[in-house]
PDB file of N, CA and C in Angstrom:
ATOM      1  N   UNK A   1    -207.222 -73.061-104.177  1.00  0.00           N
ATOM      2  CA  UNK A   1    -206.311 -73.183-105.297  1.00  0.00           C
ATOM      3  C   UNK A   1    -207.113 -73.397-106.584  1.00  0.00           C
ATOM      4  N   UNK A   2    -206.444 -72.866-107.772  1.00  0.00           N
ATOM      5  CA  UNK A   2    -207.326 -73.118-109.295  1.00  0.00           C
ATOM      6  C   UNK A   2    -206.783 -74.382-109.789  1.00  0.00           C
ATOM      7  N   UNK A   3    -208.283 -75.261-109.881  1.00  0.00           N
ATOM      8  CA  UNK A   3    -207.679 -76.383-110.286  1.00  0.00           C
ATOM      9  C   UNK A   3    -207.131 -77.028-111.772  1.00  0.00           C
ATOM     10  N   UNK A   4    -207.107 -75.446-112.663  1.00  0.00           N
ATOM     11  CA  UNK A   4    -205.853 -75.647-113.872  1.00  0.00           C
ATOM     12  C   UNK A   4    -204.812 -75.433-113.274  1.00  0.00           C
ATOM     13  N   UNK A   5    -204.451 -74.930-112.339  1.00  0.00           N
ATOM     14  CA  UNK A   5    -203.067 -74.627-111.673  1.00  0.00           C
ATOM     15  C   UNK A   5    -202.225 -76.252-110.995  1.00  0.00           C
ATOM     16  N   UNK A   6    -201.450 -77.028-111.796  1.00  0.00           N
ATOM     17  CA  UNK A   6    -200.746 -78.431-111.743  1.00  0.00           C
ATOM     18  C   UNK A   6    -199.522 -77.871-110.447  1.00  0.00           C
ATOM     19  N   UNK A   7    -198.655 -77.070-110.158  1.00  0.00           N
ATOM     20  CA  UNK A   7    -197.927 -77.241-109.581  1.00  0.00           C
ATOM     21  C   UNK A   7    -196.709 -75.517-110.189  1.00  0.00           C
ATOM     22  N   UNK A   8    -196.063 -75.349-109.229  1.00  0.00           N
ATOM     23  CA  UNK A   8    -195.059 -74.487-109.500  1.00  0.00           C
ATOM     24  C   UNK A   8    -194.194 -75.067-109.985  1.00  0.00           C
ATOM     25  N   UNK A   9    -193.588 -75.251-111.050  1.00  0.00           N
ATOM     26  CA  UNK A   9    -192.409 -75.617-111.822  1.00  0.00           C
ATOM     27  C   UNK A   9    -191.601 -76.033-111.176  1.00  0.00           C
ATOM     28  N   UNK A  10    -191.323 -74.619-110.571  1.00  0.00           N
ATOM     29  CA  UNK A  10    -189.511 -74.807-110.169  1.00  0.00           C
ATOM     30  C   UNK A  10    -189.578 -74.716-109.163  1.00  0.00           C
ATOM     31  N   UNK A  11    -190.371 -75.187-108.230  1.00  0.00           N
ATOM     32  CA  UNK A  11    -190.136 -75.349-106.822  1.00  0.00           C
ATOM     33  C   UNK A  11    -190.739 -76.614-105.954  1.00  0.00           C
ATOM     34  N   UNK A  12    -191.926 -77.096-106.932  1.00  0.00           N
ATOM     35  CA  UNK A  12    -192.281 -78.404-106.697  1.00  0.00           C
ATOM     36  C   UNK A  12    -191.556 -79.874-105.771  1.00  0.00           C
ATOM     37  N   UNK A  13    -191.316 -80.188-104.523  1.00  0.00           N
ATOM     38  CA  UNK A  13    -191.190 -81.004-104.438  1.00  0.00           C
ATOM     39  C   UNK A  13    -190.775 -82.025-105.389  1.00  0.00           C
ATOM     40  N   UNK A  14    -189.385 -82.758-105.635  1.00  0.00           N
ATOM     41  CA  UNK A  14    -189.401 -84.265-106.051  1.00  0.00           C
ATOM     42  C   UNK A  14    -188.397 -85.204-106.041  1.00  0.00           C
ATOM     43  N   UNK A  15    -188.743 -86.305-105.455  1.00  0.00           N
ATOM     44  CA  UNK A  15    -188.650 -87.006-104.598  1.00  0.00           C
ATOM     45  C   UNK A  15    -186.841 -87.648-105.341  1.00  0.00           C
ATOM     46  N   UNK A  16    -186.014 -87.790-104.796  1.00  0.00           N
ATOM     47  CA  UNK A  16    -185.115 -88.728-105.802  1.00  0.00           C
ATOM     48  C   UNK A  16    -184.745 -89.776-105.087  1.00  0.00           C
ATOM     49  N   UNK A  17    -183.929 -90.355-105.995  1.00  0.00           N
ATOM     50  CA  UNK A  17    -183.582 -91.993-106.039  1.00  0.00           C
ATOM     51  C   UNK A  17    -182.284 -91.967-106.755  1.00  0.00           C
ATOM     52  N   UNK A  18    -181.152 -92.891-106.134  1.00  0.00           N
ATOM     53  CA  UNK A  18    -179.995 -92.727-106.767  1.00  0.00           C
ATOM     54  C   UNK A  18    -179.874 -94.062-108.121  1.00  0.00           C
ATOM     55  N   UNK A  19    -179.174 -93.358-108.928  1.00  0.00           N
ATOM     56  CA  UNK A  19    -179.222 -94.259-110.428  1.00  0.00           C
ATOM     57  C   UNK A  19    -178.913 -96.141-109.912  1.00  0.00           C
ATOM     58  N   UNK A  20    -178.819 -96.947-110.744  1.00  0.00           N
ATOM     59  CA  UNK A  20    -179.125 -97.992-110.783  1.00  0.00           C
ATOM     60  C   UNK A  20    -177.141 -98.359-111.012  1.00  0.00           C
ATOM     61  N   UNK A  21    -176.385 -98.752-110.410  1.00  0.00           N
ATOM     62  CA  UNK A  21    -174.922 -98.594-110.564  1.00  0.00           C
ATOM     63  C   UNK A  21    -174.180 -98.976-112.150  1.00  0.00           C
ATOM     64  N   UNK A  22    -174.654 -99.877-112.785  1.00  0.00           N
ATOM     65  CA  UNK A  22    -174.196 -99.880-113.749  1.00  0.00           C
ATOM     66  C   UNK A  22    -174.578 -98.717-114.750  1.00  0.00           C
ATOM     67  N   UNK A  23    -175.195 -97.566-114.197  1.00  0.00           N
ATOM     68  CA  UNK A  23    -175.725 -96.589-115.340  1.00  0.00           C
ATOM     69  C   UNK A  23    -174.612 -95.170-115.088  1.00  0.00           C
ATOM     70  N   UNK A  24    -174.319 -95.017-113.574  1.00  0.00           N
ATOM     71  CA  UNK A  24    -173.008 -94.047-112.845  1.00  0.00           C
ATOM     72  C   UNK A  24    -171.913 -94.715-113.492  1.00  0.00           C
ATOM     73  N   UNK A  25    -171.431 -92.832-114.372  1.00  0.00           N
ATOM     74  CA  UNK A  25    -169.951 -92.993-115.049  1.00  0.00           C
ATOM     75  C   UNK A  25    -169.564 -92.417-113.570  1.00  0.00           C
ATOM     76  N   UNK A  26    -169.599 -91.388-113.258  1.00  0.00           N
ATOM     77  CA  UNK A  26    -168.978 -90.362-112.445  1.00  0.00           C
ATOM     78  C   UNK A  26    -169.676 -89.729-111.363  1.00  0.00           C
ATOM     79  N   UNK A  27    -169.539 -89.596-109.873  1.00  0.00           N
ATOM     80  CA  UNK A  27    -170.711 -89.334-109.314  1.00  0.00           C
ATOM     81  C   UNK A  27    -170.866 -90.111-108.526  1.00  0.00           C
ATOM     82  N   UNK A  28    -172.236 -89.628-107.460  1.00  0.00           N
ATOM     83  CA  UNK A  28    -173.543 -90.071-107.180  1.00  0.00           C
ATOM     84  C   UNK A  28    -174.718 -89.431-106.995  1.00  0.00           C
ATOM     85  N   UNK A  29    -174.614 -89.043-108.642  1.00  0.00           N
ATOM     86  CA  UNK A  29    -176.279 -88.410-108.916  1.00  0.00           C
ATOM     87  C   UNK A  29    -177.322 -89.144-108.582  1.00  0.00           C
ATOM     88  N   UNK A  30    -178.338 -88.589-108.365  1.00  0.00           N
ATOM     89  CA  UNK A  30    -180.056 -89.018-108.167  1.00  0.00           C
ATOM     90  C   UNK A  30    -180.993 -88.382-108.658  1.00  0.00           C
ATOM     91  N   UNK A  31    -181.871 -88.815-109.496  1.00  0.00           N
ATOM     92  CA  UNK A  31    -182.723 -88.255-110.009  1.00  0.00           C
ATOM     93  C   UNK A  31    -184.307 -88.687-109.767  1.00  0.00           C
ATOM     94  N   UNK A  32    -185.208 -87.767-109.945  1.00  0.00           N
ATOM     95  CA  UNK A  32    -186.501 -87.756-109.485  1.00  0.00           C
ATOM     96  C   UNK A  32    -187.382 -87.738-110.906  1.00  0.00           C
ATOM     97  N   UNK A  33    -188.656 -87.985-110.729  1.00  0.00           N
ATOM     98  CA  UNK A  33    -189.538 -87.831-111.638  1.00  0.00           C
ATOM     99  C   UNK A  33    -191.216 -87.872-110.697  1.00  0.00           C
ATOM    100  N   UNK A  34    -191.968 -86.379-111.329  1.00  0.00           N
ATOM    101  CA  UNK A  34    -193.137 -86.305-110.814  1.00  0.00           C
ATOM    102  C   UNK A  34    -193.860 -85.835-111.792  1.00  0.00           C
ATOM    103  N   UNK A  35    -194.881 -87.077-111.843  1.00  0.00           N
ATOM    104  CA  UNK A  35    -196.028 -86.877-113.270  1.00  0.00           C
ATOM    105  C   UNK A  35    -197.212 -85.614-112.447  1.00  0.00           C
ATOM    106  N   UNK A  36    -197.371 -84.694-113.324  1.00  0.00           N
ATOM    107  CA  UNK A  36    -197.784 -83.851-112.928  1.00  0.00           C
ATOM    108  C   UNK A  36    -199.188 -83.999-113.993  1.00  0.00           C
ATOM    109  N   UNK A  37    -199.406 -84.619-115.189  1.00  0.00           N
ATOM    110  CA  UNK A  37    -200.418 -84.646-115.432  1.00  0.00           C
ATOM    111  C   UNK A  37    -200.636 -85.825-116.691  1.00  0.00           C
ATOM    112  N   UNK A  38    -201.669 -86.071-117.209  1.00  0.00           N
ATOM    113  CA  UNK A  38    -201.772 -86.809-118.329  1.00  0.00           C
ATOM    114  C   UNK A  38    -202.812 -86.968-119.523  1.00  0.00           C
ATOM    115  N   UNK A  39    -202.274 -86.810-120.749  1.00  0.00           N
ATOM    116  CA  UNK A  39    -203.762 -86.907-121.693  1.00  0.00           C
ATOM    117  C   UNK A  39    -203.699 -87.634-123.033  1.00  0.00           C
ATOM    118  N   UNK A  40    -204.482 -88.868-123.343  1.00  0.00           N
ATOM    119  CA  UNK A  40    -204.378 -89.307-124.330  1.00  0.00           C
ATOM    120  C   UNK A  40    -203.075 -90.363-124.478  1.00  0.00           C
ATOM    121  N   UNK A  41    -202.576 -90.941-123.524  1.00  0.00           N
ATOM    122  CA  UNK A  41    -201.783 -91.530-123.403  1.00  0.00           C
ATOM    123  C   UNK A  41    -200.293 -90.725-123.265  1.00  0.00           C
ATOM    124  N   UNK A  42    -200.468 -89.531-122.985  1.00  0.00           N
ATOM    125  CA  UNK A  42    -198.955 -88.474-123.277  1.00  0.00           C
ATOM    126  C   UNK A  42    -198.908 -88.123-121.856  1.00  0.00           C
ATOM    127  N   UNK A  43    -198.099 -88.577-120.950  1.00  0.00           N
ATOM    128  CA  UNK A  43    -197.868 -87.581-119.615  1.00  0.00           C
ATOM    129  C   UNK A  43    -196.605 -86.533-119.717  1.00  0.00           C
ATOM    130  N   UNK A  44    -196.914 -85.298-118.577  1.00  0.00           N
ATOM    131  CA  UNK A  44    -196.208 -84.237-118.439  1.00  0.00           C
ATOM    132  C   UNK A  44    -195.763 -84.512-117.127  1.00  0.00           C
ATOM    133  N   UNK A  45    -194.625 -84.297-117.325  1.00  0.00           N
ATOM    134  CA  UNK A  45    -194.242 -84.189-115.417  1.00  0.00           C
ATOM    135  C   UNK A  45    -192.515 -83.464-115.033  1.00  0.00           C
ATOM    136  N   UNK A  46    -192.079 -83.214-113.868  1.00  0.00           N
ATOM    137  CA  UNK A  46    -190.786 -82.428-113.662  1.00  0.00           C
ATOM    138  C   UNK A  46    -189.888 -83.528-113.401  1.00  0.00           C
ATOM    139  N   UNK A  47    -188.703 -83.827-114.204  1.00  0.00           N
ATOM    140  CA  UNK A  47    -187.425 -84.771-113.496  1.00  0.00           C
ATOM    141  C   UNK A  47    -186.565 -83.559-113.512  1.00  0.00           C
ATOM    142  N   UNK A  48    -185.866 -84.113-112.496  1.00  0.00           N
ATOM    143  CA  UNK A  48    -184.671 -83.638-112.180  1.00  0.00           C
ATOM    144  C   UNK A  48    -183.025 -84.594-112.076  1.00  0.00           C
ATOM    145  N   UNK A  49    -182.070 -84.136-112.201  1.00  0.00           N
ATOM    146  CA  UNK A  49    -180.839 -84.607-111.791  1.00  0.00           C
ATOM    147  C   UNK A  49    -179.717 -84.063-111.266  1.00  0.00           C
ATOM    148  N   UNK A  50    -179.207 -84.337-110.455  1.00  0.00           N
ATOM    149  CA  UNK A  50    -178.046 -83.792-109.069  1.00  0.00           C
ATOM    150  C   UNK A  50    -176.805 -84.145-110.166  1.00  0.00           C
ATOM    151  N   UNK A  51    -176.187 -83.481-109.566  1.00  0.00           N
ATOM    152  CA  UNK A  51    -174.792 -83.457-110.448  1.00  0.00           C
ATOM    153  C   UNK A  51    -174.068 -85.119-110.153  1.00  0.00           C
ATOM    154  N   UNK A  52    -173.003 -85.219-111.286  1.00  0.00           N
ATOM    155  CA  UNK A  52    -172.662 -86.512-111.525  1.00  0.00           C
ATOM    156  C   UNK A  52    -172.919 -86.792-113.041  1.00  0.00           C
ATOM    157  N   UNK A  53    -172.323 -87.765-113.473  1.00  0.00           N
ATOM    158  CA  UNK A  53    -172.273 -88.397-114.805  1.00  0.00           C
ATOM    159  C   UNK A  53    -172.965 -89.914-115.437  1.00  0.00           C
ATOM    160  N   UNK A  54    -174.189 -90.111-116.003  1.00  0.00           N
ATOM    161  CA  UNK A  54    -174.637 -91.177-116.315  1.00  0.00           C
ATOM    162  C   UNK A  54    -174.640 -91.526-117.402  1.00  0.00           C
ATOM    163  N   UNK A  55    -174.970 -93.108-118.175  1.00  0.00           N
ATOM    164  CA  UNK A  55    -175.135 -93.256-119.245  1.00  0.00           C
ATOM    165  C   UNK A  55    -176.693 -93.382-119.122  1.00  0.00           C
ATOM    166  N   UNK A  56    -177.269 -93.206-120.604  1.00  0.00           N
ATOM    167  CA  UNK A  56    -178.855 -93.441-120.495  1.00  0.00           C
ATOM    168  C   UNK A  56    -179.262 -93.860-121.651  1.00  0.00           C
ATOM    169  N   UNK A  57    -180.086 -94.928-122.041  1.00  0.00           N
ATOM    170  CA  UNK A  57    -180.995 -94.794-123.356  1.00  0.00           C
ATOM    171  C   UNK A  57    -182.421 -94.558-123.354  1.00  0.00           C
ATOM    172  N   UNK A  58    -182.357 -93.423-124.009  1.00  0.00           N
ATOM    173  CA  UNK A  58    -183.902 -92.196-124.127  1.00  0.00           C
ATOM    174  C   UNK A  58    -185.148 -93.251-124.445  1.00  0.00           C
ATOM    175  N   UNK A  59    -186.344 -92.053-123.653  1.00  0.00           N
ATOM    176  CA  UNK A  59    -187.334 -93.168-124.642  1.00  0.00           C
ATOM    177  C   UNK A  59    -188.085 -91.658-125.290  1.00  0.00           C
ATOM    178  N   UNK A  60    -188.956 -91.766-126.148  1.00  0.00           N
ATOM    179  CA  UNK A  60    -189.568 -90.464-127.028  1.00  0.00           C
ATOM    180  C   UNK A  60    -189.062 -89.398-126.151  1.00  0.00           C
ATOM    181  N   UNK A  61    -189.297 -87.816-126.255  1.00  0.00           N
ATOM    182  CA  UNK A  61    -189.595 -87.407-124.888  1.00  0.00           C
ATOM    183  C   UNK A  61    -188.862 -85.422-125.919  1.00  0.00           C
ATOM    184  N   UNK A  62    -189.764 -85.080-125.165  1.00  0.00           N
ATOM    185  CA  UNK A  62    -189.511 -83.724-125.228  1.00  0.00           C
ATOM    186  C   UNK A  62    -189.605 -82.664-123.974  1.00  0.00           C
ATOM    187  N   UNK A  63    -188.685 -82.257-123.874  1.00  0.00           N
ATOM    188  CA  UNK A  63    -188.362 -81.359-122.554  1.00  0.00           C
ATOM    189  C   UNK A  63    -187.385 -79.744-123.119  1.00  0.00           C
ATOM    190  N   UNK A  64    -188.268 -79.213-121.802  1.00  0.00           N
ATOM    191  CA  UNK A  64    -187.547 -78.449-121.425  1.00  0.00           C
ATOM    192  C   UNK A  64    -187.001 -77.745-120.284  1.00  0.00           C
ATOM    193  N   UNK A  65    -185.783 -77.285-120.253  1.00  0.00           N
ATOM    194  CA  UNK A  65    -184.879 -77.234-118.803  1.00  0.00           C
ATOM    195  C   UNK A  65    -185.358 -75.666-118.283  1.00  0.00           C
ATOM    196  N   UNK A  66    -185.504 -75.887-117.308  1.00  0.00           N
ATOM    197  CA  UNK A  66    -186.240 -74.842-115.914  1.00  0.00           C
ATOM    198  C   UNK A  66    -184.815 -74.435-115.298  1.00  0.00           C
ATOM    199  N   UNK A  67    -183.923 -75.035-114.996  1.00  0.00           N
ATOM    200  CA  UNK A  67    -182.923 -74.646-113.637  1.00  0.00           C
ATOM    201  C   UNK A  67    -182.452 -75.947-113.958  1.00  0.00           C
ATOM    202  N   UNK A  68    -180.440 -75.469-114.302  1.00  0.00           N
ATOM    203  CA  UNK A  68    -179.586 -76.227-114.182  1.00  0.00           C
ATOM    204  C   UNK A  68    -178.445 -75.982-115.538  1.00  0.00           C
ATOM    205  N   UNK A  69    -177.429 -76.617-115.383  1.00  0.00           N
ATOM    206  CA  UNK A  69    -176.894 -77.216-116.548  1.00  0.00           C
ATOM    207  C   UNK A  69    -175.936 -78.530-116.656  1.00  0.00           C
ATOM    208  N   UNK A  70    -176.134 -78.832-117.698  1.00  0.00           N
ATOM    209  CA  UNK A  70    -175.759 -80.337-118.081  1.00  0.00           C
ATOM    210  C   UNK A  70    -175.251 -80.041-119.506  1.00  0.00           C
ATOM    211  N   UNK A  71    -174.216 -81.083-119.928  1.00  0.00           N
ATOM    212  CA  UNK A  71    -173.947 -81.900-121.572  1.00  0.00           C
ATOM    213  C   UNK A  71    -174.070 -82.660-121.394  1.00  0.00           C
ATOM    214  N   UNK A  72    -175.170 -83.447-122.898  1.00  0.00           N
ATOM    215  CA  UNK A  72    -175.822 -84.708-123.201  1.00  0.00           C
ATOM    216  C   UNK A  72    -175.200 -84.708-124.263  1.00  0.00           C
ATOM    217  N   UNK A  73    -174.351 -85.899-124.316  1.00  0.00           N
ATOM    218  CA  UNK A  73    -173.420 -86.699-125.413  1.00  0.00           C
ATOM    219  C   UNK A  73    -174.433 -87.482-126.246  1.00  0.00           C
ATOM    220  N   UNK A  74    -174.080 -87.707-127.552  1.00  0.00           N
ATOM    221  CA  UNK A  74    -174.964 -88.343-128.207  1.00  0.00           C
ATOM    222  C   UNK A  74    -174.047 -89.749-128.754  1.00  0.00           C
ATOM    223  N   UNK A  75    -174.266 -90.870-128.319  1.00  0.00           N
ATOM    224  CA  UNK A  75    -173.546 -91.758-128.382  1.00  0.00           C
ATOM    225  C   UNK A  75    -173.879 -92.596-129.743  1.00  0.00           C
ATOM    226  N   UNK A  76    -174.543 -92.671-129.686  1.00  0.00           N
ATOM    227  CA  UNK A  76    -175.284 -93.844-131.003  1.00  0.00           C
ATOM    228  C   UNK A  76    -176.917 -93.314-130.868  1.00  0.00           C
ATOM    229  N   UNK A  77    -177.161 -92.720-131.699  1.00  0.00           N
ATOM    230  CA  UNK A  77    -176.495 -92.576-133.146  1.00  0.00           C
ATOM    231  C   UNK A  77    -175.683 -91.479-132.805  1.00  0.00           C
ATOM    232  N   UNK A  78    -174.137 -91.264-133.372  1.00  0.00           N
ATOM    233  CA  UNK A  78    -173.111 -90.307-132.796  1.00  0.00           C
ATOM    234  C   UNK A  78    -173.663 -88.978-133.435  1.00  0.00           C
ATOM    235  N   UNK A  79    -173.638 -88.067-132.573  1.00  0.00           N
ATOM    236  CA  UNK A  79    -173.976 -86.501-132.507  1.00  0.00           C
ATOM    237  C   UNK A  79    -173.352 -85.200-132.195  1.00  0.00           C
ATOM    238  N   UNK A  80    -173.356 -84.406-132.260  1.00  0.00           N
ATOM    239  CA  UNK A  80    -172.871 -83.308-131.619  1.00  0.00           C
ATOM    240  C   UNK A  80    -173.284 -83.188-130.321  1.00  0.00           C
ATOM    241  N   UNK A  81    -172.994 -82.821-129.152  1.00  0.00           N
ATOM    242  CA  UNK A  81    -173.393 -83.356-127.950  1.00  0.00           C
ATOM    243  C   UNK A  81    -174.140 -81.548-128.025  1.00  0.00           C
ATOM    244  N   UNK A  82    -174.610 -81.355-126.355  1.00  0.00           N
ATOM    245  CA  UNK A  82    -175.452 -80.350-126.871  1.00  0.00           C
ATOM    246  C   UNK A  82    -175.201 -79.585-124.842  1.00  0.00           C
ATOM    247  N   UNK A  83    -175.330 -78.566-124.779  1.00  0.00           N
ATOM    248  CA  UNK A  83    -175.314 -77.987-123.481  1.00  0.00           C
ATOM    249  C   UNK A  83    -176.340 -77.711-123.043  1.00  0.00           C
ATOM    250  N   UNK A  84    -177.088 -77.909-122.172  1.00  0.00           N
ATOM    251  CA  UNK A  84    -178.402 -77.515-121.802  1.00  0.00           C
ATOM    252  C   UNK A  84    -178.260 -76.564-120.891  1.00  0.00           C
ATOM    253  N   UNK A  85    -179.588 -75.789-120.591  1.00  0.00           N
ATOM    254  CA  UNK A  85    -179.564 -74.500-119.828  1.00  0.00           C
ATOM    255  C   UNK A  85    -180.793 -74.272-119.458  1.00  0.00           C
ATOM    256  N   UNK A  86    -181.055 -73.538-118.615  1.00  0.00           N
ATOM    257  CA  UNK A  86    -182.429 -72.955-118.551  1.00  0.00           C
ATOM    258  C   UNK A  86    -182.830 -72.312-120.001  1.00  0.00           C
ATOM    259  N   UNK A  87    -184.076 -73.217-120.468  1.00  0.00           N
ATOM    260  CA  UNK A  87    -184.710 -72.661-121.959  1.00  0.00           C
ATOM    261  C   UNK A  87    -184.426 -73.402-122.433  1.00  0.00           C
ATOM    262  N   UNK A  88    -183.651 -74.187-122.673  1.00  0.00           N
ATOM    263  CA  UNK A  88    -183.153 -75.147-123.867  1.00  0.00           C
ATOM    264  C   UNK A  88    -184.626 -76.025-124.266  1.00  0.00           C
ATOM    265  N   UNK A  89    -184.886 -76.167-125.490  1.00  0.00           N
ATOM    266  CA  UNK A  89    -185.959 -77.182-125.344  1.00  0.00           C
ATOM    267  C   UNK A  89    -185.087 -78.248-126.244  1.00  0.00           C
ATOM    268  N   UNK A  90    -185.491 -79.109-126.592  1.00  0.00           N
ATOM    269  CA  UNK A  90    -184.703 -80.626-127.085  1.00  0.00           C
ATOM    270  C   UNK A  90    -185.567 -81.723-126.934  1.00  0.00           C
ATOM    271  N   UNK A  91    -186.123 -82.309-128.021  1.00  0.00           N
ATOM    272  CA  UNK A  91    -186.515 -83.422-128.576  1.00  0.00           C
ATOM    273  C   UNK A  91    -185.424 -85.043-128.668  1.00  0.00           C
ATOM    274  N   UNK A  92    -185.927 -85.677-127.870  1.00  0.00           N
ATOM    275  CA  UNK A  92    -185.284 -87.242-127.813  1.00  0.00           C
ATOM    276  C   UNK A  92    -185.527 -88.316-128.546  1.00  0.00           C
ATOM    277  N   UNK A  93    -185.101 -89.106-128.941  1.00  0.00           N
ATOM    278  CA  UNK A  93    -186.237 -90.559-129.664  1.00  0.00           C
ATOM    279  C   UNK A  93    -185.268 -91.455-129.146  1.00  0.00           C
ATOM    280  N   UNK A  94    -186.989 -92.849-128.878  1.00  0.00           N
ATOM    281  CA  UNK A  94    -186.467 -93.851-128.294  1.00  0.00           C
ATOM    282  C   UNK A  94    -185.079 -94.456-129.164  1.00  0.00           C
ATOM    283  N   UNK A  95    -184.373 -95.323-127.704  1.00  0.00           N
ATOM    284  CA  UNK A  95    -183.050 -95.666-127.909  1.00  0.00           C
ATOM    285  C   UNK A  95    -182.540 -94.816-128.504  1.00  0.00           C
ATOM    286  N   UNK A  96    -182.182 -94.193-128.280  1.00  0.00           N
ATOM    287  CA  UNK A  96    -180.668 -93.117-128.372  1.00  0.00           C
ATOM    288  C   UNK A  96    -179.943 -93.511-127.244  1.00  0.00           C
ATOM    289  N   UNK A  97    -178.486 -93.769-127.325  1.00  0.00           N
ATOM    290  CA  UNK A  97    -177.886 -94.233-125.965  1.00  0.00           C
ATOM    291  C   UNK A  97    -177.394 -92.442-126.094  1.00  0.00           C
ATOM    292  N   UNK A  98    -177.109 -92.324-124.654  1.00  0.00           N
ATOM    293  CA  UNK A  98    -176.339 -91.003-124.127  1.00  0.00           C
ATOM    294  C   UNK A  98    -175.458 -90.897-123.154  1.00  0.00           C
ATOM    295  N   UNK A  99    -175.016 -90.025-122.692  1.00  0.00           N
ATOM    296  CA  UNK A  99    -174.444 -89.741-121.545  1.00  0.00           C
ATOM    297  C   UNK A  99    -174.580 -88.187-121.475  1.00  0.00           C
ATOM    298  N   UNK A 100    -174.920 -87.811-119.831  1.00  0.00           N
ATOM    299  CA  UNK A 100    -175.668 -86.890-119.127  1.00  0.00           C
ATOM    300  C   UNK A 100    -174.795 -86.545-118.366  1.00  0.00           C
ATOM    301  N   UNK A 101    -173.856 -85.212-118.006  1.00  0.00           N
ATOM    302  CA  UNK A 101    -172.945 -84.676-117.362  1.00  0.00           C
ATOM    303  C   UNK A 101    -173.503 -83.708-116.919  1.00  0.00           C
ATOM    304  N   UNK A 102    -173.928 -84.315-115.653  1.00  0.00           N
ATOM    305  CA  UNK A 102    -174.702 -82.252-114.879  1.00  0.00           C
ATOM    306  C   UNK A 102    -173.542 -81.631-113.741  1.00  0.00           C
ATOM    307  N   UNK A 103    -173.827 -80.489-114.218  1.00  0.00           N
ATOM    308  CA  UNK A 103    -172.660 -79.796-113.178  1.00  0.00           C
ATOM    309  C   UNK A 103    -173.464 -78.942-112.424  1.00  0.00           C
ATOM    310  N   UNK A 104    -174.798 -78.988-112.955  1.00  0.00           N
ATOM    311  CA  UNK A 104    -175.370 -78.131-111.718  1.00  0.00           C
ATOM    312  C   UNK A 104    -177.117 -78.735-111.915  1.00  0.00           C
ATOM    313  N   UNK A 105    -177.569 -79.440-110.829  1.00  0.00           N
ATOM    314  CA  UNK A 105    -178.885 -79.900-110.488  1.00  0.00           C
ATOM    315  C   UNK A 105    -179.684 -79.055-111.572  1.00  0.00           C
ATOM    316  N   UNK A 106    -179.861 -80.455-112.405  1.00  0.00           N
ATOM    317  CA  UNK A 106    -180.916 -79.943-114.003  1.00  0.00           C
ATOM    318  C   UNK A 106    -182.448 -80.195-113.384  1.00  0.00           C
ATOM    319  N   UNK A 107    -183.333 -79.177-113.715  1.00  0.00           N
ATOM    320  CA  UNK A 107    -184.736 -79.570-113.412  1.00  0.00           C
ATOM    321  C   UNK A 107    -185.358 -79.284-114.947  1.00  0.00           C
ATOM    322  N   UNK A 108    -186.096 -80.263-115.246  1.00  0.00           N
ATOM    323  CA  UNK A 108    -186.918 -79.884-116.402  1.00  0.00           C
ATOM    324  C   UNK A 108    -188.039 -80.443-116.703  1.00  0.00           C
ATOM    325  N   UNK A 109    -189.304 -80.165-117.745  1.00  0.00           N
ATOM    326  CA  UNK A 109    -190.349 -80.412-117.978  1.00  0.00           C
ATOM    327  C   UNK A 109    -190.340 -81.592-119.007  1.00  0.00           C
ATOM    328  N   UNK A 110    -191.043 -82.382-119.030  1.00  0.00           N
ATOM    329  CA  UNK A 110    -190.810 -83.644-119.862  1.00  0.00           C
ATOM    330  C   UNK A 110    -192.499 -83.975-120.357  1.00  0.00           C
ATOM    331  N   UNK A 111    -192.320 -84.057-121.582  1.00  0.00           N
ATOM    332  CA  UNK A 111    -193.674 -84.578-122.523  1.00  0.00           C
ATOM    333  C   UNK A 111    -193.358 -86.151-122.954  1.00  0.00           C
ATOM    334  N   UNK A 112    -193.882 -87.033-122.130  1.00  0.00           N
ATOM    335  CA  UNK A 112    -193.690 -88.387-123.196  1.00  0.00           C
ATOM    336  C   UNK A 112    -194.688 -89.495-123.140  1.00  0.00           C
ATOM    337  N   UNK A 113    -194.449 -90.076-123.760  1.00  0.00           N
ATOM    338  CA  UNK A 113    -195.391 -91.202-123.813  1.00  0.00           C
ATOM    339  C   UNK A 113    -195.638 -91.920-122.344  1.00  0.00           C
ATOM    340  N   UNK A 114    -197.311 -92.062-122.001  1.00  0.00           N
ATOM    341  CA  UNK A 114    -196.858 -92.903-120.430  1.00  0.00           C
ATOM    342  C   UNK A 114    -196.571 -94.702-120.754  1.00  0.00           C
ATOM    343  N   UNK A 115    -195.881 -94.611-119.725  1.00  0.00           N
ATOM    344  CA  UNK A 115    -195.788 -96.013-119.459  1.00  0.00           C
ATOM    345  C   UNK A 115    -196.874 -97.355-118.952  1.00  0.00           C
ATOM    346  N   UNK A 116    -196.771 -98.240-119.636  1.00  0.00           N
ATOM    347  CA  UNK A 116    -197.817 -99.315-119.520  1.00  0.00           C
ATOM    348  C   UNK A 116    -197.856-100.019-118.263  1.00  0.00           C
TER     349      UNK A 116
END
């Protein structure tokens, strides 16, 4: 294997875990996260989410969706909510509260700050 080659996108293995109950509006989605790489304090990696309805507050984060669709409500600060799709790219900033309505298992690429 070439070792610039991190992983196949959209077929990658990853692992999920069901949300934390006070975060399920609707549902019992589960979502995964696999750091696929890291530089300078910025990791890249694939989450995913199974259909169902959550609330969430973002932290930095820029992604984009591989396979799926979802509407992400923009709660505070109030927004136009937005449909995601395969391609969509979309920029987050910390605390934004949301809510995440997938109707069909979202997989996407995520740029954000790593965690301490």
């Amino acid at each position: 294997m070439n070792p610039a080659l991190l992983a196949d996108a959209l077929s990658v293995p990853v692992l999920h875990e069901p949300f934390a109950a006070e975060q399920v509006v609707t549902g019992a989605p589960t979502s995964g996260w696999l750091r696929l790489s890291g530089i300078d304090g910025i990791e890249v990696g694939i989450w995913e989410m199974t259909p169902g309805t959550i609330s969430d507050v973002e932290a930095d984060e820029v992604l984009c969706v591989l396979a799926g669709r979802a509407l992400v409500e923009f709660l505070d600060p109030p927004a136009a909510p937005i449909e995601l799709r395969p391609g969509s790219l979309v920029r987050l900033q910390d605390g934004w509260r949301t809510r995440w309505t997938v109707t069909e298992t979202v997989r996407k690429i995520a740029v954000t700050r790593e965690e301490a």
